[in-house]
Protein backbone atom coordinates (compact mmCIF):
# COMPACT_ATOMS: atom_id res chain seq x y z
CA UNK A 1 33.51 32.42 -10.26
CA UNK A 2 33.39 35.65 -12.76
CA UNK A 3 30.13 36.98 -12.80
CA UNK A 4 28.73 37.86 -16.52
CA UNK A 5 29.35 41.49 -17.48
CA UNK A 6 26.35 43.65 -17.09
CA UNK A 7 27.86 47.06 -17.81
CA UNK A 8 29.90 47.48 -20.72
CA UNK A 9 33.52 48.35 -19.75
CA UNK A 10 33.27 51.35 -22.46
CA UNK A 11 31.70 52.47 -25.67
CA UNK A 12 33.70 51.97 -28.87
CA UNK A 13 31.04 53.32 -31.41
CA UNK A 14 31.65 56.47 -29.22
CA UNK A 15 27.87 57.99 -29.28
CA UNK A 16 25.04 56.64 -26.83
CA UNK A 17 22.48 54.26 -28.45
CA UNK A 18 20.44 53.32 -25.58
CA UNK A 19 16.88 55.15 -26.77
CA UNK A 20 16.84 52.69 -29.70
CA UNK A 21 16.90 49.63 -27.09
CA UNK A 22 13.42 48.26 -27.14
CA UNK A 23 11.05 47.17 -23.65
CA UNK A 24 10.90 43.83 -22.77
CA UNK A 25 7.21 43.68 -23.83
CA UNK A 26 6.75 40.69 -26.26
CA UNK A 27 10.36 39.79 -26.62
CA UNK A 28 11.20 36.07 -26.29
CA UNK A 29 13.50 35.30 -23.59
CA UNK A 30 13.06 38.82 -21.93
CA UNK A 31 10.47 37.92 -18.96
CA UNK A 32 11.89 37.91 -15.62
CA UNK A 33 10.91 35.82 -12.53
CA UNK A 34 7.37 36.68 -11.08
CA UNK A 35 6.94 37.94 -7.51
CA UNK A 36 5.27 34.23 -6.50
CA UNK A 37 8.41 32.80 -8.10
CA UNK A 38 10.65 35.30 -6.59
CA UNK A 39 9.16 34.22 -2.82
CA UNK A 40 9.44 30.82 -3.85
CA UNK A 41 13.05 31.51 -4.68
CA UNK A 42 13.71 33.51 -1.18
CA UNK A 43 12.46 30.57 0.58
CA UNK A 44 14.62 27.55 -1.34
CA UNK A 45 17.69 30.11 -1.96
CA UNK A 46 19.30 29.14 1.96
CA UNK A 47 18.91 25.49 0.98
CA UNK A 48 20.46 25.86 -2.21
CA UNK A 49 23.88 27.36 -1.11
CA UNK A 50 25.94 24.30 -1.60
CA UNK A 51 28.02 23.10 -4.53
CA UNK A 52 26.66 25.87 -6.75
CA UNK A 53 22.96 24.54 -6.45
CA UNK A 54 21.80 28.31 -5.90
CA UNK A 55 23.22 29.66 -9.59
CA UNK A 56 22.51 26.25 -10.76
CA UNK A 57 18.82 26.56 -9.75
CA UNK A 58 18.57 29.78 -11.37
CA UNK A 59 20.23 29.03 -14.98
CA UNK A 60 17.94 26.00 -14.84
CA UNK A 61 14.71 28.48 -13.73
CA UNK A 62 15.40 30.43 -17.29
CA UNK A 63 15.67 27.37 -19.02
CA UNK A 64 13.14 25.81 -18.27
CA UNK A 65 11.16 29.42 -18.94
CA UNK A 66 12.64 28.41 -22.80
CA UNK A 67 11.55 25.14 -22.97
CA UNK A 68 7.58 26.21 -21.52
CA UNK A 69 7.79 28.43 -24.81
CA UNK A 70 7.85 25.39 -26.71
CA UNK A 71 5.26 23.64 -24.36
CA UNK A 72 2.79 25.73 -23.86
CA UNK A 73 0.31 22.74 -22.85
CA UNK A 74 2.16 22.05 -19.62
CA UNK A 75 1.68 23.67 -16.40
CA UNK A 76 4.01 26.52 -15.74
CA UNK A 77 2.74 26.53 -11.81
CA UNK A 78 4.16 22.92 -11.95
CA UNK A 79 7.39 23.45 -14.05
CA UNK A 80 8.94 26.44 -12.56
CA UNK A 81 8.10 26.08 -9.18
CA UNK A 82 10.10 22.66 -9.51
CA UNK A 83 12.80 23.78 -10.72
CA UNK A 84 13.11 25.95 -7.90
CA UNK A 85 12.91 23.59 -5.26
CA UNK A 86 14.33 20.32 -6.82
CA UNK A 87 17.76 20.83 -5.57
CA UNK A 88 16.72 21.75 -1.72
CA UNK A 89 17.55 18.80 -0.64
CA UNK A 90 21.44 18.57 -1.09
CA UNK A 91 21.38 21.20 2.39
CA UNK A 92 20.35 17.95 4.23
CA UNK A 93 24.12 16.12 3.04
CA UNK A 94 27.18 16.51 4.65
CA UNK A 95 29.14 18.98 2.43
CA UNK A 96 32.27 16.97 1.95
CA UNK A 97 29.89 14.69 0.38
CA UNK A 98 28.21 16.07 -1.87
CA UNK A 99 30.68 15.57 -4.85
CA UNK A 100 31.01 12.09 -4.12
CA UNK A 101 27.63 11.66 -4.55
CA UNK A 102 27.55 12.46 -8.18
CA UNK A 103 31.60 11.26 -9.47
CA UNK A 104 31.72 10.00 -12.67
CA UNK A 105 33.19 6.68 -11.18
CA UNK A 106 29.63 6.03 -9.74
CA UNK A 107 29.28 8.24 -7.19
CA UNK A 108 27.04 7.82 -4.00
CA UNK A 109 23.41 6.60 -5.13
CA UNK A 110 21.52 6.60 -1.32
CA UNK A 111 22.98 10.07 -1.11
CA UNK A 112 21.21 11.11 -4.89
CA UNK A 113 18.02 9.46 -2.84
CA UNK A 114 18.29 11.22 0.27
CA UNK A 115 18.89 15.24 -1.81
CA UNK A 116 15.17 13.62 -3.27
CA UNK A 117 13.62 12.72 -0.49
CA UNK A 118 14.08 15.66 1.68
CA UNK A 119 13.83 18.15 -1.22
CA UNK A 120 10.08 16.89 -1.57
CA UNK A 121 10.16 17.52 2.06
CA UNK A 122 11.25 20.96 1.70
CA UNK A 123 9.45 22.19 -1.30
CA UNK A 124 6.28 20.64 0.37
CA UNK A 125 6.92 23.40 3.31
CA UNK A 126 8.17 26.30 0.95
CA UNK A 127 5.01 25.99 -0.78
CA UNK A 128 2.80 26.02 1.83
CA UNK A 129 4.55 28.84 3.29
CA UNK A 130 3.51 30.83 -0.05
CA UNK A 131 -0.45 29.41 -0.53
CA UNK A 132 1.05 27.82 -3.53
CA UNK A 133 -2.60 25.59 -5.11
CA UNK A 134 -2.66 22.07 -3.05
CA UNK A 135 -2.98 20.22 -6.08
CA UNK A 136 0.24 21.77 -7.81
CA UNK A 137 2.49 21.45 -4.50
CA UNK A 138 1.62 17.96 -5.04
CA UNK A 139 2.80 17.40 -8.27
CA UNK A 140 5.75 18.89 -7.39
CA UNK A 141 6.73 17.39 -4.42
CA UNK A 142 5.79 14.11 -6.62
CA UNK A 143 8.51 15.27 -9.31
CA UNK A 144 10.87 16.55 -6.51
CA UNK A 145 11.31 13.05 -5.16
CA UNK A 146 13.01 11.30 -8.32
CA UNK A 147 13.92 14.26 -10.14
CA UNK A 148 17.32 12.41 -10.80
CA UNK A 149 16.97 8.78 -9.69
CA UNK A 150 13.91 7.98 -11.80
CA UNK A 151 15.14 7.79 -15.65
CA UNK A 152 11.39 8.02 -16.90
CA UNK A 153 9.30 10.96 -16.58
CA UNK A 154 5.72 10.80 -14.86
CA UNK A 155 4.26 13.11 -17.10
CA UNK A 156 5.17 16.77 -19.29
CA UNK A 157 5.94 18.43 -16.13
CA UNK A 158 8.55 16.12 -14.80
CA UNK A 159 9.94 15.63 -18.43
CA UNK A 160 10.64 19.43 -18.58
CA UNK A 161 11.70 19.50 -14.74
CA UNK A 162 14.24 16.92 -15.84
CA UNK A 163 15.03 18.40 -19.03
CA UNK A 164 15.51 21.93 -17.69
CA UNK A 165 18.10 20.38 -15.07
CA UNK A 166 20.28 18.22 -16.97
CA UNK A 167 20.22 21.34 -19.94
CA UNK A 168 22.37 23.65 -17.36
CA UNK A 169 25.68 21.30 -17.57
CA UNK A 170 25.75 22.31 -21.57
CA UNK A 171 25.55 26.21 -20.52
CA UNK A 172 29.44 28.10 -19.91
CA UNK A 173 28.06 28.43 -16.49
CA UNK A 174 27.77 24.85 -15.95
CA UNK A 175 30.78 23.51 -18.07
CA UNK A 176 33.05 26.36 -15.78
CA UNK A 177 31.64 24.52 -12.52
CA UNK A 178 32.10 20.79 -13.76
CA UNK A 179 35.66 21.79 -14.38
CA UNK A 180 36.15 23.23 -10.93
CA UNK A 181 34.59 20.03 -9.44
CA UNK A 182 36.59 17.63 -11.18
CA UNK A 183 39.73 19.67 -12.19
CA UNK A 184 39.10 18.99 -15.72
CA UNK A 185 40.04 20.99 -18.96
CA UNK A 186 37.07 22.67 -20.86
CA UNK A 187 37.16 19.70 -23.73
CA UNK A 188 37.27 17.27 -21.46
CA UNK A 189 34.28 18.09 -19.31
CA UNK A 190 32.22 19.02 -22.14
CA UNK A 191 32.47 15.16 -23.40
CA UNK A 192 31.86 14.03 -19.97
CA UNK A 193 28.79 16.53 -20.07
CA UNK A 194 27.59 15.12 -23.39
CA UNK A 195 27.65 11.76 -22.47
CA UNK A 196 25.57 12.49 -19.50
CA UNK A 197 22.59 15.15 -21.26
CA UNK A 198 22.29 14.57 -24.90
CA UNK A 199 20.95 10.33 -24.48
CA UNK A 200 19.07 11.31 -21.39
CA UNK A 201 16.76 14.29 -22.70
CA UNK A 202 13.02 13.29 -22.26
CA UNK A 203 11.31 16.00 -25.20
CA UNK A 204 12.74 17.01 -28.55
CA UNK A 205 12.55 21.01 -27.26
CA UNK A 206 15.19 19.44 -24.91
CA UNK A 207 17.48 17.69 -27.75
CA UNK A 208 17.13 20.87 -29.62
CA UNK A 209 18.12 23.39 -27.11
CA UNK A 210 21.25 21.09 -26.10
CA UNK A 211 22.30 20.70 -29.64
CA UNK A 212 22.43 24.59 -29.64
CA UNK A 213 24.68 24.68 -26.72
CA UNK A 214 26.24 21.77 -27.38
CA UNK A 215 27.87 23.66 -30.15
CA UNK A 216 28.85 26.63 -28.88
CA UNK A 217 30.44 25.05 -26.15
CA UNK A 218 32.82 23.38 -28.92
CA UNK A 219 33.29 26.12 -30.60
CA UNK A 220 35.28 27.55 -27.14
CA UNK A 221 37.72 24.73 -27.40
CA UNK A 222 38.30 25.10 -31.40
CA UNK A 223 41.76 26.21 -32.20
CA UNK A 224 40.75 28.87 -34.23
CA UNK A 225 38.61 30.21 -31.03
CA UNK A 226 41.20 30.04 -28.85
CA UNK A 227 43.93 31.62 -30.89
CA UNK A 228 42.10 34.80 -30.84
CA UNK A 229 42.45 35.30 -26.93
């Protein structure tokens, strides 16, 4: 898959701008992953290398970084750490399974139990490995199992946790990776996207956030968009 661009190809103003570029200090958006998050992340990243869980996990780390701007109540030492880990568990499925598990046709439900189960497992060890608080590791590992088999959420944290995950199918990232899975065209997995996020959002920073890239997704598949190359 093409990575984003993150050097320009070349300068058409033709003069360098760069020393008007401000810091990252008290920009929204612009905060990176902390070093506990970043060891949390080197411990769930070899668990996460199947069927794009491991760029999955990430777009779904900065997301839910968006929606904690809008909740500043809930714990971030909950939220972020499970978004991290809530995908471990697909390393415990066979591969060549994995897709069935989630087909639009109905897919494999004791396999969607089994990715919960054993990613509770897993973010139970990575967070003892990195003296992550006792009382935090278990709310995640609570959220962890059921992230996607239980429809309601426990409490903010798991609403975000849930929100955060099901927000990365409206990104281009995860519209170009349901299209790969399924062999679809761009229009037609962004309806099959929508009618899996939009109805199942738990908070309204949620709705709002898919709404936003809900339309620029359409706006790819316009006419007009597309006749300009």
């Amino acid at each position: 898959m093409t990575l984003p661009l993150l050097q320009a190809p070349g300068n058409v103003l033709g003069r360098d701008v760069s020393r008007f570029v401000p810091g990252t200090d008290g920009l929204p958006g612009a905060v990176g992953m902390s070093a506990h998050h970043a060891r949390i992340w080197e411990l769930a990243a070899p668990h996460l290398r199947v069927r794009d869980n491991d760029a999955h996990t990430v777009y779904a780390y900065g997301l839910a970084r968006a929606l904690l701007t809008l909740h500043p109540e809930a714990d971030a030492e909950v939220v972020l750490p499970g978004i991290l880990l809530h995908d471990t568990g697909w390393s415990t499925v066979p591969e060549d399974q994995i897709l069935e598990a989630i087909t639009p046709d109905g897919g494999r439900p004791d396999l969607v139990l089994q990715h919960e189960r054993e990613g509770a497992r897993i973010a139970a060890e990575v967070l003892g490995a990195v003296g992550h608080d006792p009382d935090r590791t278990a709310h995640v590992v609570r959220i962890v199992d059921g992230h996607d088999s239980r429809r309601h959420a426990l409490d903010l944290e798991d609403a975000l946790v849930k929100d955060a995950d099901k927000l990365w199918r409206v990104t281009p990232h995860g519209l170009d990776t349901v299209m790969r899975w399924f062999g679809l065209d761009r229009a037609a997995a962004h309806r099959l996207v929508l009618s899996r996020v939009h109805d199942h959002l738990l908070t309204d920073a949620g709705r709002t956030l898919a709404h936003g890239l809900s339309a620029v997704a359409l706006v790819d598949t316009l006419p007009q968009r597309v006749a300009l190359g």
